[in-house]
Each structure stands twice: as structure tokens, then as C-alpha cells.
N, C-alpha and C. Protein backbone atom coordinates (compact mmCIF):
# COMPACT_ATOMS: atom_id res chain seq x y z
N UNK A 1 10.39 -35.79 -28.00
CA UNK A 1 10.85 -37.12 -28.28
C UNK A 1 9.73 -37.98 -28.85
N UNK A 2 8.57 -37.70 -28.66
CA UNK A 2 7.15 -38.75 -29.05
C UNK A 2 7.08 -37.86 -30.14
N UNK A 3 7.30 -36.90 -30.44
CA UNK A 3 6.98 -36.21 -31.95
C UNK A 3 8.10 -37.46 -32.64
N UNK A 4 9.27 -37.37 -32.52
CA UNK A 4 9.63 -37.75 -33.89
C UNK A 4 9.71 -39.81 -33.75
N UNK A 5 9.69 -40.12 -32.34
CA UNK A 5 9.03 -41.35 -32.74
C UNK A 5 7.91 -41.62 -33.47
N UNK A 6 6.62 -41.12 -33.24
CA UNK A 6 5.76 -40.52 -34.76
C UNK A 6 5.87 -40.64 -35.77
N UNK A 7 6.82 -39.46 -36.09
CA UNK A 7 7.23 -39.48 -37.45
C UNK A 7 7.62 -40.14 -37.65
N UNK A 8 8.91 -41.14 -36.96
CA UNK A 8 9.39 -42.31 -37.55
C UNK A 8 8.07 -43.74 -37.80
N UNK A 9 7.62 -43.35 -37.18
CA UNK A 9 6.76 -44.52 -37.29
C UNK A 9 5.66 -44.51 -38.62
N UNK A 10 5.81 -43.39 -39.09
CA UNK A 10 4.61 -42.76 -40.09
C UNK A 10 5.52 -42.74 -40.91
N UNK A 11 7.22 -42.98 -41.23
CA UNK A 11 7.30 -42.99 -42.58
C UNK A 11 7.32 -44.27 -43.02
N UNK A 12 7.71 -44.34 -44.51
CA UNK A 12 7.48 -45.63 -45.56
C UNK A 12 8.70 -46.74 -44.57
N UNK A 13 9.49 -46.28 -44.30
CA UNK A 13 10.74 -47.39 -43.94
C UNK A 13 10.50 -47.57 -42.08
N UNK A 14 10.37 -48.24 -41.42
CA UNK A 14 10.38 -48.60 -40.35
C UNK A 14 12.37 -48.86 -39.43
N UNK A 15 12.63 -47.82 -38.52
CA UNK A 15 13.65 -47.83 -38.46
C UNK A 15 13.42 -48.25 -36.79
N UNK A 16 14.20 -49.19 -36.59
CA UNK A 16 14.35 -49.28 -34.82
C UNK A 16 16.09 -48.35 -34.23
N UNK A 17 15.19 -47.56 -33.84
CA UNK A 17 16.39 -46.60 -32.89
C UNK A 17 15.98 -46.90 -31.36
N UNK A 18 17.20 -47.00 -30.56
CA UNK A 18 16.85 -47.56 -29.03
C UNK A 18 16.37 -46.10 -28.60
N UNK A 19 15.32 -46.24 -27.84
CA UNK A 19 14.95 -45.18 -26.69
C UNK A 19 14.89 -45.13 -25.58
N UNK A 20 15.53 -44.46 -24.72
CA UNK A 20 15.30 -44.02 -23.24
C UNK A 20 14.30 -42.89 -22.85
N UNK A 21 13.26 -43.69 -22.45
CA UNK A 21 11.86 -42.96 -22.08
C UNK A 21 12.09 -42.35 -20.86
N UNK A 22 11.51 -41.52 -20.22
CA UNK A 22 12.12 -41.16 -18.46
C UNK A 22 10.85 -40.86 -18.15
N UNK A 23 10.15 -41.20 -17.23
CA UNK A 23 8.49 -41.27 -16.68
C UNK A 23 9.09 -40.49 -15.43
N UNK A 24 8.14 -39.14 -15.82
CA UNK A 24 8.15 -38.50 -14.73
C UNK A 24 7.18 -38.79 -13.92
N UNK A 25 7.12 -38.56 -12.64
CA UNK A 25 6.28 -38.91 -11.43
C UNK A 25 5.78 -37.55 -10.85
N UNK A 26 4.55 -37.18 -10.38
CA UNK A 26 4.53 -36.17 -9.85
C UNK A 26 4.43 -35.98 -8.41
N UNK A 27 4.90 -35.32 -8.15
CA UNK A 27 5.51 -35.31 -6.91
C UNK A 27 4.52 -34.62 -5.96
N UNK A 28 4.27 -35.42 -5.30
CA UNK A 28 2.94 -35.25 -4.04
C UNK A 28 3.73 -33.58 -2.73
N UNK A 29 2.98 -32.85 -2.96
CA UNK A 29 3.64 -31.37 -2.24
C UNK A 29 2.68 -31.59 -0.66
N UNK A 30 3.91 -31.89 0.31
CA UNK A 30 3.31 -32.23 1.51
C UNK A 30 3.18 -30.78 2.43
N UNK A 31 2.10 -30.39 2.98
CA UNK A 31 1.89 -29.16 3.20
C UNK A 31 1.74 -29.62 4.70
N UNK A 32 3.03 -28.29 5.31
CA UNK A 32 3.07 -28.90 7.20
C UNK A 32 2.75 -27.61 7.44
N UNK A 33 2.24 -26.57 8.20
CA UNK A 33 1.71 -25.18 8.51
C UNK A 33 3.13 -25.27 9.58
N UNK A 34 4.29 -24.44 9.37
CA UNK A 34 4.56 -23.65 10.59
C UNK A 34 4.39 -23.28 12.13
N UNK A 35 2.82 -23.12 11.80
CA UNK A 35 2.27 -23.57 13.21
C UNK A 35 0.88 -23.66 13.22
N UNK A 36 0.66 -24.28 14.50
CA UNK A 36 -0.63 -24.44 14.60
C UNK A 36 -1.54 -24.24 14.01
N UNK A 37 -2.57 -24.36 13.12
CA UNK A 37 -3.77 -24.04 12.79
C UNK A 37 -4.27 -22.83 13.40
N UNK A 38 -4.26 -23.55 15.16
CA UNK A 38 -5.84 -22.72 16.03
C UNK A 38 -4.68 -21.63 16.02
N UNK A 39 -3.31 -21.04 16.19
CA UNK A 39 -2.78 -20.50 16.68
C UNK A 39 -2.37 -19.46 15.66
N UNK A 40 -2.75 -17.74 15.74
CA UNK A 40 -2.41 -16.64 14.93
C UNK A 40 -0.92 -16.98 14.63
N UNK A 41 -0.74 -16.14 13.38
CA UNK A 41 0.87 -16.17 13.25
C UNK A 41 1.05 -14.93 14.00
N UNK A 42 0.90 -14.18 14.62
CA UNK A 42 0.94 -12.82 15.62
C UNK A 42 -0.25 -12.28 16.34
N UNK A 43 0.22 -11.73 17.25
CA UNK A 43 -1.10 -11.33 18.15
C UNK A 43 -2.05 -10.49 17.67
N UNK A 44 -3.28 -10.87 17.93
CA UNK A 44 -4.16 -9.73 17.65
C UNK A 44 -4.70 -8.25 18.03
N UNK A 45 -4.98 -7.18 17.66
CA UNK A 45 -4.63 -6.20 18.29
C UNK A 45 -6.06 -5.55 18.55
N UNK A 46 -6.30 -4.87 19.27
CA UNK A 46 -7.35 -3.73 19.71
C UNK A 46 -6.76 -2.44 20.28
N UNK A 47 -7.29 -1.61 19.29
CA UNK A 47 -6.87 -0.09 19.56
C UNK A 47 -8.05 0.86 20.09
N UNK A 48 -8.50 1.24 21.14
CA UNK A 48 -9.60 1.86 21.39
C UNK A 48 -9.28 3.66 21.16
N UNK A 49 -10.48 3.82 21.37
CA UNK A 49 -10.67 5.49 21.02
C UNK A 49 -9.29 6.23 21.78
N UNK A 50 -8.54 7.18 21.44
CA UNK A 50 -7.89 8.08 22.25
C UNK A 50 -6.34 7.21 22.19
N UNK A 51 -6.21 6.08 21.69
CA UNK A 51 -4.91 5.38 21.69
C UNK A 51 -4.13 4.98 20.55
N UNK A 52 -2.92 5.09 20.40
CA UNK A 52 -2.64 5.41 19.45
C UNK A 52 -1.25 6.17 19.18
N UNK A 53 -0.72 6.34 18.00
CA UNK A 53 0.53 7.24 18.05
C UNK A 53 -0.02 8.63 17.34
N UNK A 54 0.30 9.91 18.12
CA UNK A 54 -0.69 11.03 17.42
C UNK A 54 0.53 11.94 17.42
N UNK A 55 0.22 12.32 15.94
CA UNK A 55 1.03 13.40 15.11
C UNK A 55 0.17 14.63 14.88
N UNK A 56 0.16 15.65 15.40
CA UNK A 56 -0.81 16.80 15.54
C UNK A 56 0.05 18.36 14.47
N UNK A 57 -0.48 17.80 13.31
CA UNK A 57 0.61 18.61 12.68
C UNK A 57 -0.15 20.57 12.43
N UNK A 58 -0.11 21.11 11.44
CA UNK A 58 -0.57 22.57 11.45
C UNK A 58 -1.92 22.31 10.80
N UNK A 59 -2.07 21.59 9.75
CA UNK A 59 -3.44 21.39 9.36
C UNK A 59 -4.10 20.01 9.25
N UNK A 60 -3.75 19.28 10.16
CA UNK A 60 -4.26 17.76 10.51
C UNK A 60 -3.49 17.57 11.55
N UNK A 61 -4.57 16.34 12.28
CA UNK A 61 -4.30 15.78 13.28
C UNK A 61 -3.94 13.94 13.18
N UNK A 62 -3.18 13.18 12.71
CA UNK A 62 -3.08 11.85 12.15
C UNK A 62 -2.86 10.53 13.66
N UNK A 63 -3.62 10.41 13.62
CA UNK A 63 -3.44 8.86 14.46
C UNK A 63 -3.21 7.69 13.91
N UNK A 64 -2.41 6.84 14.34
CA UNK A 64 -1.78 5.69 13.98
C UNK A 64 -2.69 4.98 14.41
N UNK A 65 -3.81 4.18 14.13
CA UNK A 65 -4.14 2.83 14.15
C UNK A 65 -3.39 1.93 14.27
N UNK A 66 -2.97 1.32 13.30
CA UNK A 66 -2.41 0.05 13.00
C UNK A 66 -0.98 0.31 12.35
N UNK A 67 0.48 -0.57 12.65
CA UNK A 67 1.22 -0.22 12.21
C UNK A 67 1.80 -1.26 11.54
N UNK A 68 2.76 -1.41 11.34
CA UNK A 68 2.72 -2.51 10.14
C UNK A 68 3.61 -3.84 11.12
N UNK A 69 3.98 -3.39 12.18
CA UNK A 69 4.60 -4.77 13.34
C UNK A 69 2.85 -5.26 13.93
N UNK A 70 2.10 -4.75 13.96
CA UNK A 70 0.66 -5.00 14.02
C UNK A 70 0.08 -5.78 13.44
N UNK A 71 0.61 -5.97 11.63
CA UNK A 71 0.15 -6.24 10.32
C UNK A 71 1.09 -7.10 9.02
N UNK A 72 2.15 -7.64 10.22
CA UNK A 72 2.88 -8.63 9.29
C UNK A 72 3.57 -7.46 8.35
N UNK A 73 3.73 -6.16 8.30
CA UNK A 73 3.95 -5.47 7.14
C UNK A 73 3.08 -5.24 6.43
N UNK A 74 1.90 -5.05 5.76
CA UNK A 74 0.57 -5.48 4.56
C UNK A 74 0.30 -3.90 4.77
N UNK A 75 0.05 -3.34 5.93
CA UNK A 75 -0.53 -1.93 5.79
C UNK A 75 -0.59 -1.39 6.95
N UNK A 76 -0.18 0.01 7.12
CA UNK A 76 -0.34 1.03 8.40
C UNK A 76 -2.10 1.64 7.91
N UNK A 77 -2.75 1.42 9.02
CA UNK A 77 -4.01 2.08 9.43
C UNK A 77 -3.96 3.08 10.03
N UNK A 78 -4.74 4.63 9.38
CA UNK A 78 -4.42 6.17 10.10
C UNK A 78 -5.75 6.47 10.20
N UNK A 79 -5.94 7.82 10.99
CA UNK A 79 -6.83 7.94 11.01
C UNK A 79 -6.64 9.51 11.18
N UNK A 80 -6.82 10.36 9.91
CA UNK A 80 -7.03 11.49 9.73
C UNK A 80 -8.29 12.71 10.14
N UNK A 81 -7.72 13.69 11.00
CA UNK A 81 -8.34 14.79 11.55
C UNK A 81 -7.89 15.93 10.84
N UNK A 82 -8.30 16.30 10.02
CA UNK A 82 -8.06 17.01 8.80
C UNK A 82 -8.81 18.74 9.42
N UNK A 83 -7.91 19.76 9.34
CA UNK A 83 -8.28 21.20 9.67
C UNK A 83 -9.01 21.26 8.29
N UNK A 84 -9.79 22.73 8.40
CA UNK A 84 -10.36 22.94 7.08
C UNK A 84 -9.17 23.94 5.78
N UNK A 85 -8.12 23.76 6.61
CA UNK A 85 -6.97 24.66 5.54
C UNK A 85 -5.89 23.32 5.32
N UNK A 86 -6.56 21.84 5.49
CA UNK A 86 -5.64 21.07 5.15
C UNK A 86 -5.83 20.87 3.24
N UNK A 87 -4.46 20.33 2.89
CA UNK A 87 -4.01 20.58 1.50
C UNK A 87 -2.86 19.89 1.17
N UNK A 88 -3.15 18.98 0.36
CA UNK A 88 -2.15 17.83 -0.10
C UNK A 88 -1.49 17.76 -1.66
N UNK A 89 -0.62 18.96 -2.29
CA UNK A 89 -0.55 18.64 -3.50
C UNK A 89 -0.21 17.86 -4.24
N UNK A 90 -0.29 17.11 -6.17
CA UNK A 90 -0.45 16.33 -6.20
C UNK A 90 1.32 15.85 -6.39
N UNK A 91 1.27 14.57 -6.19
CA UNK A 91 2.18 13.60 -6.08
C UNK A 91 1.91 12.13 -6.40
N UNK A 92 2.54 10.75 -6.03
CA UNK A 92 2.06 9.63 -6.12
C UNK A 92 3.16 8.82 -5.57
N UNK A 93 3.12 7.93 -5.75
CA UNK A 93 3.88 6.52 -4.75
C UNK A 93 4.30 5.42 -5.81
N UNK A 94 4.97 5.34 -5.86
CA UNK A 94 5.76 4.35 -7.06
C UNK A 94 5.62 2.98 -6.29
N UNK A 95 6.02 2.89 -5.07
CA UNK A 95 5.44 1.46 -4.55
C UNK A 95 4.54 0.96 -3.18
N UNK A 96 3.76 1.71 -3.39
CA UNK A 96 2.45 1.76 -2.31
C UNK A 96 1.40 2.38 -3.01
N UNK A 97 0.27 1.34 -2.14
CA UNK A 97 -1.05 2.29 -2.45
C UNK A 97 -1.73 2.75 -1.21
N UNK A 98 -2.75 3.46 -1.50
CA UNK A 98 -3.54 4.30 -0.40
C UNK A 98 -4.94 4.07 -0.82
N UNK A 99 -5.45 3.84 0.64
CA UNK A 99 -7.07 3.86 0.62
C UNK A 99 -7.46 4.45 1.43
N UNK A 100 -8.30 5.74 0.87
CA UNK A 100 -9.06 6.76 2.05
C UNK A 100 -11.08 6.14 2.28
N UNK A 101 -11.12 5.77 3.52
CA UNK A 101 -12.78 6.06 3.56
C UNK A 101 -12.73 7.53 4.55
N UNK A 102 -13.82 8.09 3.92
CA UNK A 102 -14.48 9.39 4.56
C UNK A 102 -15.49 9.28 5.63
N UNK A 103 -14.92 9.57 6.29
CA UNK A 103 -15.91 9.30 8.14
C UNK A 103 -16.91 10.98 8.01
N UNK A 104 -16.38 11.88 7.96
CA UNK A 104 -16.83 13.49 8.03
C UNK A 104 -16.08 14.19 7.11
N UNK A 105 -17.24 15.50 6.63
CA UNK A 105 -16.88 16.56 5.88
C UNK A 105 -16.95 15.85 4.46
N UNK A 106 -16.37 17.03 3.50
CA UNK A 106 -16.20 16.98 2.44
C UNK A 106 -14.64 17.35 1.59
N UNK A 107 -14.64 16.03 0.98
CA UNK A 107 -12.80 15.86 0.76
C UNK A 107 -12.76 15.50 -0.48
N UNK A 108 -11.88 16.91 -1.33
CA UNK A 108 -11.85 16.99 -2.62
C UNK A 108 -10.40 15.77 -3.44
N UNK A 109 -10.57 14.86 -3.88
CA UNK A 109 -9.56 14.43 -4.31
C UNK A 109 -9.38 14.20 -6.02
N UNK A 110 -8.21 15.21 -6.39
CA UNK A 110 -8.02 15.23 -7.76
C UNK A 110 -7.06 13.66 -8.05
N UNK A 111 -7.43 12.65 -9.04
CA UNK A 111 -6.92 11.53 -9.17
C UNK A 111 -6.24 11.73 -11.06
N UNK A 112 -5.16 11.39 -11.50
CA UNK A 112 -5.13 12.00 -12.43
C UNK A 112 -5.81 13.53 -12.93
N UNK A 113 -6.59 13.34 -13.84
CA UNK A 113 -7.22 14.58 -14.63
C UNK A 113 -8.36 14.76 -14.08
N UNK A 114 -8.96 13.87 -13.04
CA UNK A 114 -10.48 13.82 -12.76
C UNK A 114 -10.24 14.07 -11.31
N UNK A 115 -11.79 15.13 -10.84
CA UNK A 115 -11.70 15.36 -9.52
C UNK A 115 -13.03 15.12 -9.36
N UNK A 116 -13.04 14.23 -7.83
CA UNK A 116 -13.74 13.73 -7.39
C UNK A 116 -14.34 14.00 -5.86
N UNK A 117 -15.54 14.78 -5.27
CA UNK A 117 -15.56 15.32 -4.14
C UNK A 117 -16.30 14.10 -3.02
N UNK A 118 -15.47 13.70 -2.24
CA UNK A 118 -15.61 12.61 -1.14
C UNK A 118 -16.52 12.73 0.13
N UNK A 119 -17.53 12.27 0.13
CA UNK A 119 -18.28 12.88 1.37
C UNK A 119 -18.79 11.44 2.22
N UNK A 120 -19.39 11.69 3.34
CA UNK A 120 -18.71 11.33 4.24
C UNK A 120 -19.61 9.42 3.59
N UNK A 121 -18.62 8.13 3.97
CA UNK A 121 -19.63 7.32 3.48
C UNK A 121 -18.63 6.43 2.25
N UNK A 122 -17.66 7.20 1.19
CA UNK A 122 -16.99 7.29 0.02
C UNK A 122 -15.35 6.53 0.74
N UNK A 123 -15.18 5.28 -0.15
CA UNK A 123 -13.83 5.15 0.04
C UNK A 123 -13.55 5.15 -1.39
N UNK A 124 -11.79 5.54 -1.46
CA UNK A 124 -11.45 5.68 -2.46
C UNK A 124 -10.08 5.26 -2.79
N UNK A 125 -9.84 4.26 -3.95
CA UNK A 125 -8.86 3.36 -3.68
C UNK A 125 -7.43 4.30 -4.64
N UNK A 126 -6.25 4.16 -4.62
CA UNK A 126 -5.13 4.96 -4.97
C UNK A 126 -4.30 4.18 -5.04
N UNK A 127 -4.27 3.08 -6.46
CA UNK A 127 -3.21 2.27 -6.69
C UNK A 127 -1.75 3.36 -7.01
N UNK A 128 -0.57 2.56 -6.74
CA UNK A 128 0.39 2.78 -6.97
C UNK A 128 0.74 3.38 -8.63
N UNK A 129 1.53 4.24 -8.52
CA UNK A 129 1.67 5.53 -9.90
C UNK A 129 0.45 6.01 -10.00
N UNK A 130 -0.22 6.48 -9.43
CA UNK A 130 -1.61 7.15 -9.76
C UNK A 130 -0.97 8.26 -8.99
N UNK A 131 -0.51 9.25 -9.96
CA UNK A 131 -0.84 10.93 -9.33
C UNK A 131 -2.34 11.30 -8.81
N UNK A 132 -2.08 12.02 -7.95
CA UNK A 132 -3.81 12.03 -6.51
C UNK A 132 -3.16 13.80 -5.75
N UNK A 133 -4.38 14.06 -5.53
CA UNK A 133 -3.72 14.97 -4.78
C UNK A 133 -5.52 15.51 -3.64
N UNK A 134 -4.80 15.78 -2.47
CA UNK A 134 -5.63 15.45 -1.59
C UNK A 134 -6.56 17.37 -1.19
N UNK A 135 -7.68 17.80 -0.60
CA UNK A 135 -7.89 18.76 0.22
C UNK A 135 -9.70 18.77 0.64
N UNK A 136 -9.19 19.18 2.16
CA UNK A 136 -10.58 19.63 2.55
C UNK A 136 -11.44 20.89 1.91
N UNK A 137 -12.93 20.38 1.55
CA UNK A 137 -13.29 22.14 0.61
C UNK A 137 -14.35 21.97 1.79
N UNK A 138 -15.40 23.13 1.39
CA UNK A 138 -16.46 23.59 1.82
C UNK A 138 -16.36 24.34 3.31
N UNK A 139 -15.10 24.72 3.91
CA UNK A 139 -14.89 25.51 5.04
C UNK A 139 -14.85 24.62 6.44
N UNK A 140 -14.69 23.34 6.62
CA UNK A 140 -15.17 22.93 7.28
C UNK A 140 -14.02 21.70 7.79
N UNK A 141 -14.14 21.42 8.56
CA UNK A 141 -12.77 20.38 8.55
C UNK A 141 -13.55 18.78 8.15
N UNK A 142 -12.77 17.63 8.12
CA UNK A 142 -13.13 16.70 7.77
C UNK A 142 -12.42 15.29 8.68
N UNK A 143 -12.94 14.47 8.33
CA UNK A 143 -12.11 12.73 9.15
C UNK A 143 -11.70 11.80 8.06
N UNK A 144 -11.01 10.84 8.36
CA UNK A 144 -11.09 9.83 7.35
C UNK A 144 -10.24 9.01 7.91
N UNK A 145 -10.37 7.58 7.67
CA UNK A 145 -9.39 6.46 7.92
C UNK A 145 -8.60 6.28 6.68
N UNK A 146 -7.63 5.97 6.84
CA UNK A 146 -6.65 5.88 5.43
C UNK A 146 -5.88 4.88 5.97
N UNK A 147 -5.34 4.01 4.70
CA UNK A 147 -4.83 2.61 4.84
C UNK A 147 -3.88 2.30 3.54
N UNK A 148 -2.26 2.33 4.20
CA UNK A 148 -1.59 2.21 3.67
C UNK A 148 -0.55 1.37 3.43
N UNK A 149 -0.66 0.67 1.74
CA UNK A 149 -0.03 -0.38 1.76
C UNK A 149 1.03 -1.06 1.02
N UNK A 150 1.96 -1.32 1.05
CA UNK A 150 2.71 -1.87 2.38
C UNK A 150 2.53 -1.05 3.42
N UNK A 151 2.78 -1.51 4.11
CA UNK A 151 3.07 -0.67 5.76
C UNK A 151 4.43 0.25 5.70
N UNK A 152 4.64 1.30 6.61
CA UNK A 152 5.91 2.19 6.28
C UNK A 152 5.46 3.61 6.81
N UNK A 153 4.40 3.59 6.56
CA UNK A 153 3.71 5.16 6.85
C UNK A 153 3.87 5.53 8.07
N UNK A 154 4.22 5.28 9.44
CA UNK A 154 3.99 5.51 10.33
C UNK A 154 5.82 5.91 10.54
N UNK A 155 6.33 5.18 9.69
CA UNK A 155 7.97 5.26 9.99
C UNK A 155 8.20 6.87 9.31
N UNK A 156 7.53 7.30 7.85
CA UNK A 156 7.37 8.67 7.46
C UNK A 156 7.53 9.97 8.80
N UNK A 157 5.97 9.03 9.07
CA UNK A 157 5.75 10.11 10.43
C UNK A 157 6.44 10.47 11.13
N UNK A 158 6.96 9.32 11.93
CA UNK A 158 7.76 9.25 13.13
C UNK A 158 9.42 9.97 12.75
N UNK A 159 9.90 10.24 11.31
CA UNK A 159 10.95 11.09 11.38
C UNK A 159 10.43 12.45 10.45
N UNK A 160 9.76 12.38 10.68
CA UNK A 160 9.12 14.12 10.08
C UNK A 160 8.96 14.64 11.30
N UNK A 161 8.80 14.22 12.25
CA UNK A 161 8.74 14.92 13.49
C UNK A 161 9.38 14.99 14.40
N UNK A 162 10.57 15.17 13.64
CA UNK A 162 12.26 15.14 14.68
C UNK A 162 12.40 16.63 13.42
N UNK A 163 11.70 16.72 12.72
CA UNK A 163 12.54 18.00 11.52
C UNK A 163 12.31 19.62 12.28
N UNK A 164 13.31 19.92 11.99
CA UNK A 164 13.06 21.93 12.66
C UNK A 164 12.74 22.24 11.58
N UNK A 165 12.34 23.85 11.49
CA UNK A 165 11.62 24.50 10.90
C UNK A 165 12.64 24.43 9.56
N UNK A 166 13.83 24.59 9.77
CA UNK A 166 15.18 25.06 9.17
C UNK A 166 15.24 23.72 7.62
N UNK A 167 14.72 22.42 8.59
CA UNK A 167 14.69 21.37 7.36
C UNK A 167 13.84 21.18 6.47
N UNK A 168 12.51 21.89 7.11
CA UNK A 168 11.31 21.90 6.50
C UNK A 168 11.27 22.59 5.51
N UNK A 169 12.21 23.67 5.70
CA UNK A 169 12.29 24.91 4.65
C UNK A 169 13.18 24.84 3.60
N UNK A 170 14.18 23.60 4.09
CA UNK A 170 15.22 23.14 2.96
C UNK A 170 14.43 21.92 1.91
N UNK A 171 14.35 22.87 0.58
CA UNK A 171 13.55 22.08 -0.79
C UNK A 171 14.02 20.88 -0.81
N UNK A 172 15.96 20.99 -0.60
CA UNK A 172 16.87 19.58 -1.06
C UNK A 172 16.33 18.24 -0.36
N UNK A 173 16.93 19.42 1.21
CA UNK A 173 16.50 18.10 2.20
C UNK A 173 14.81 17.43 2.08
N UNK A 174 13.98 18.02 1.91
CA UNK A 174 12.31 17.21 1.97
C UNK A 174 12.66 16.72 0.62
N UNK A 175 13.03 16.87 -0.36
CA UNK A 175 12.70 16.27 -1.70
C UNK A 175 13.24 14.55 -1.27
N UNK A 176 14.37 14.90 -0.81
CA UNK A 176 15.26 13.81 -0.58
C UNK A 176 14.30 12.62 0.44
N UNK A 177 13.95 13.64 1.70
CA UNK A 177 12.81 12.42 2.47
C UNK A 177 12.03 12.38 2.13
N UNK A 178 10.96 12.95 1.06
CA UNK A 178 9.93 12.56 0.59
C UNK A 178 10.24 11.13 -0.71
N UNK A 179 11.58 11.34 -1.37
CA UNK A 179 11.91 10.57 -2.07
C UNK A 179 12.33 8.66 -1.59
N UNK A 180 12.50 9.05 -0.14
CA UNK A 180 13.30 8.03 0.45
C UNK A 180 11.91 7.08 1.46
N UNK A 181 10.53 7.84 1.33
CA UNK A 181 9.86 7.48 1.73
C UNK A 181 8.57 7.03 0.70
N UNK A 182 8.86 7.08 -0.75
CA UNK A 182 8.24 7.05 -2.15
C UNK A 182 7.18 7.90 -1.78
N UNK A 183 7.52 9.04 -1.49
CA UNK A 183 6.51 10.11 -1.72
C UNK A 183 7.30 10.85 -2.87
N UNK A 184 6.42 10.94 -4.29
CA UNK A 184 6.96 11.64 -5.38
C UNK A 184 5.97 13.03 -5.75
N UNK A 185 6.71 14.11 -5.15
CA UNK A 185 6.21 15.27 -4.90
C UNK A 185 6.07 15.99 -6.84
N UNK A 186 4.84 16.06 -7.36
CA UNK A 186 4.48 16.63 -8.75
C UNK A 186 4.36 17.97 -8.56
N UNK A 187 4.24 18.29 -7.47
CA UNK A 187 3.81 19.95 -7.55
C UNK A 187 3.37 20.87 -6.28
């Protein structure tokens, strides 16, 4: 509207057209917190050594740290006990990412085309669509905390370990829960 009052005003003939100007005001955004300041939005947690939800599978041992009713949802915290015949082929997560730090051993992780050997000290971040694929080398078993986010991982767990041998062995059925849990199995 000020453009072509402008222009009208800049040409040779001077024309009076009525205008309705409208003055916007900006509007002051009053910020009230929910709650308290001093007061968490949820309790805080401490998990000591030996506690925990533990999934003791054939070639790892996985403890639940942190779960995502822990974490507002944001991320399940694990904590991997990895045999030395553990082996993760590659796959990726369409809407989660994963972050491994290496506590012990040596942990080979192919990320795309590049492989990268993790020793102990090394975190390593695994945005979402990044094909990754995980294994312990050098004969030896390994540790690691892994942190996964959104949170959800622990819900994986907790029905993989209601499965008999019979489901494990059915391609359909795991494709389907690996699918329903955005685990996208490449190979």
C-alpha cells in the first residue's frame, strides 16, 4: 500500500485517494513457565551399577540405563556388553539416531562406505538414514554406552524378548518388527 502511495505521489498529476492505514502493534508475548522455575518438569533419576533392565541376549549383554519415561521421551540410555562373536549387520533408522561411546575393546563400525575401528575413549555419532553396521574385532569382547534418540529402544527390547525361537526364524515376522521399530534391515 506505501508502494503505490509513492508512486502516486511521484507522478506529474497529484491525485487524493482516501486511505485506510491499519498500525499494527506488536504484541508483547507474556511468558508464564508451567511451573515453577526451582521445580524439575520430572524427577531426577540415579541408576547405580547392577540396576537396571537387563537383556542378556547370545552375543551381548544390554542394560537399560535410561528410558525414555526417565527422559521426557529425548533418548533411551544402554549400556552394551558386547561377546567377542557379537555382529550387527548393516541397516539404518529412518527416524532415530544413535550414539555409541566405547568404554572397552575394539569396535569395528562400517558407516556408509567407510569403516571406522572404535577403541576404547571414541564416540560416534549415527544420524538418522545413515546405513552403519556394527561388530566386535580383535577376539575379544567389548563395552559401550549407546544413546538413543528419540527414546523407544527399550520398548524394541522389551518385545524381542517375549519371541520363541520359531519367530526368530520367521524372515516375515522380524522384517515386520524390525520395520515397526524403524530398524531397516540392508543386509
Amino acid at each position: 500500500m506505501l508502494v503505490l502511495l509513492l508512486l502516486l505521489c511521484l507522478s506529474s498529476e497529484i491525485y487524493t485517494i482516501p486511505l485506510k492505514l491499519t498500525i499494527f502493534k506488536e504484541e508483547k508475548q507474556i511468558t508464564s513457565p508451567q511451573v515453577p522455575t526451582n521445580t524439575p518438569a520430572i524427577s531426577y533419576s540415579v541408576i547405580k551399577d547392577g540396576q537396571g533392565t537387563v537383556y542378556d541376549w547370545q552375543n551381548d549383554k544390554i542394560t537399560i540405563r535410561l528410558t525414555g519415561s526417565h527422559t521426557q521421551g529425548l533418548f533411551t540410555l544402554t549400556e552394551d556388553a558386547m561377546k567377542p562373536t557379537f555382529k550387527l549387520g548393516l541397516h539404518l533408522h529412518r527416524k532415530h539416531a544413535e550414539t555409541f561411546h566405547i568404554l572397552e575393546g575394539d569396535v569395528e563400525f562400517r558407516l556408509g562406505t567407510k569403516t571406522y575401528v572404535a577403541q576404547p575413549g571414541t564416540t560416534i555419532h549415527v544420524p538418522s538414514n545413515t546405513a552403519h553396521a556394527v561388530q566386535v574385532i580383535n577376539g575379544r569382547s567389548a563395552r559401550m554406552i549407546m544413546l538413543y534418540s528419540p527414546a523407544g529402544f527399550e520398548n524394541f527390547l522389551k518385545e524381542m524378548k517375549t519371541f520363541t525361537d520359531a519367530q526368530f526364524a520367521d524372515d516375515k515376522f522380524m522384517t515386520a518388527f524390525n520395520e515397526k521399530y524403524d530398524n531397516i534391515q540392508l543386509e
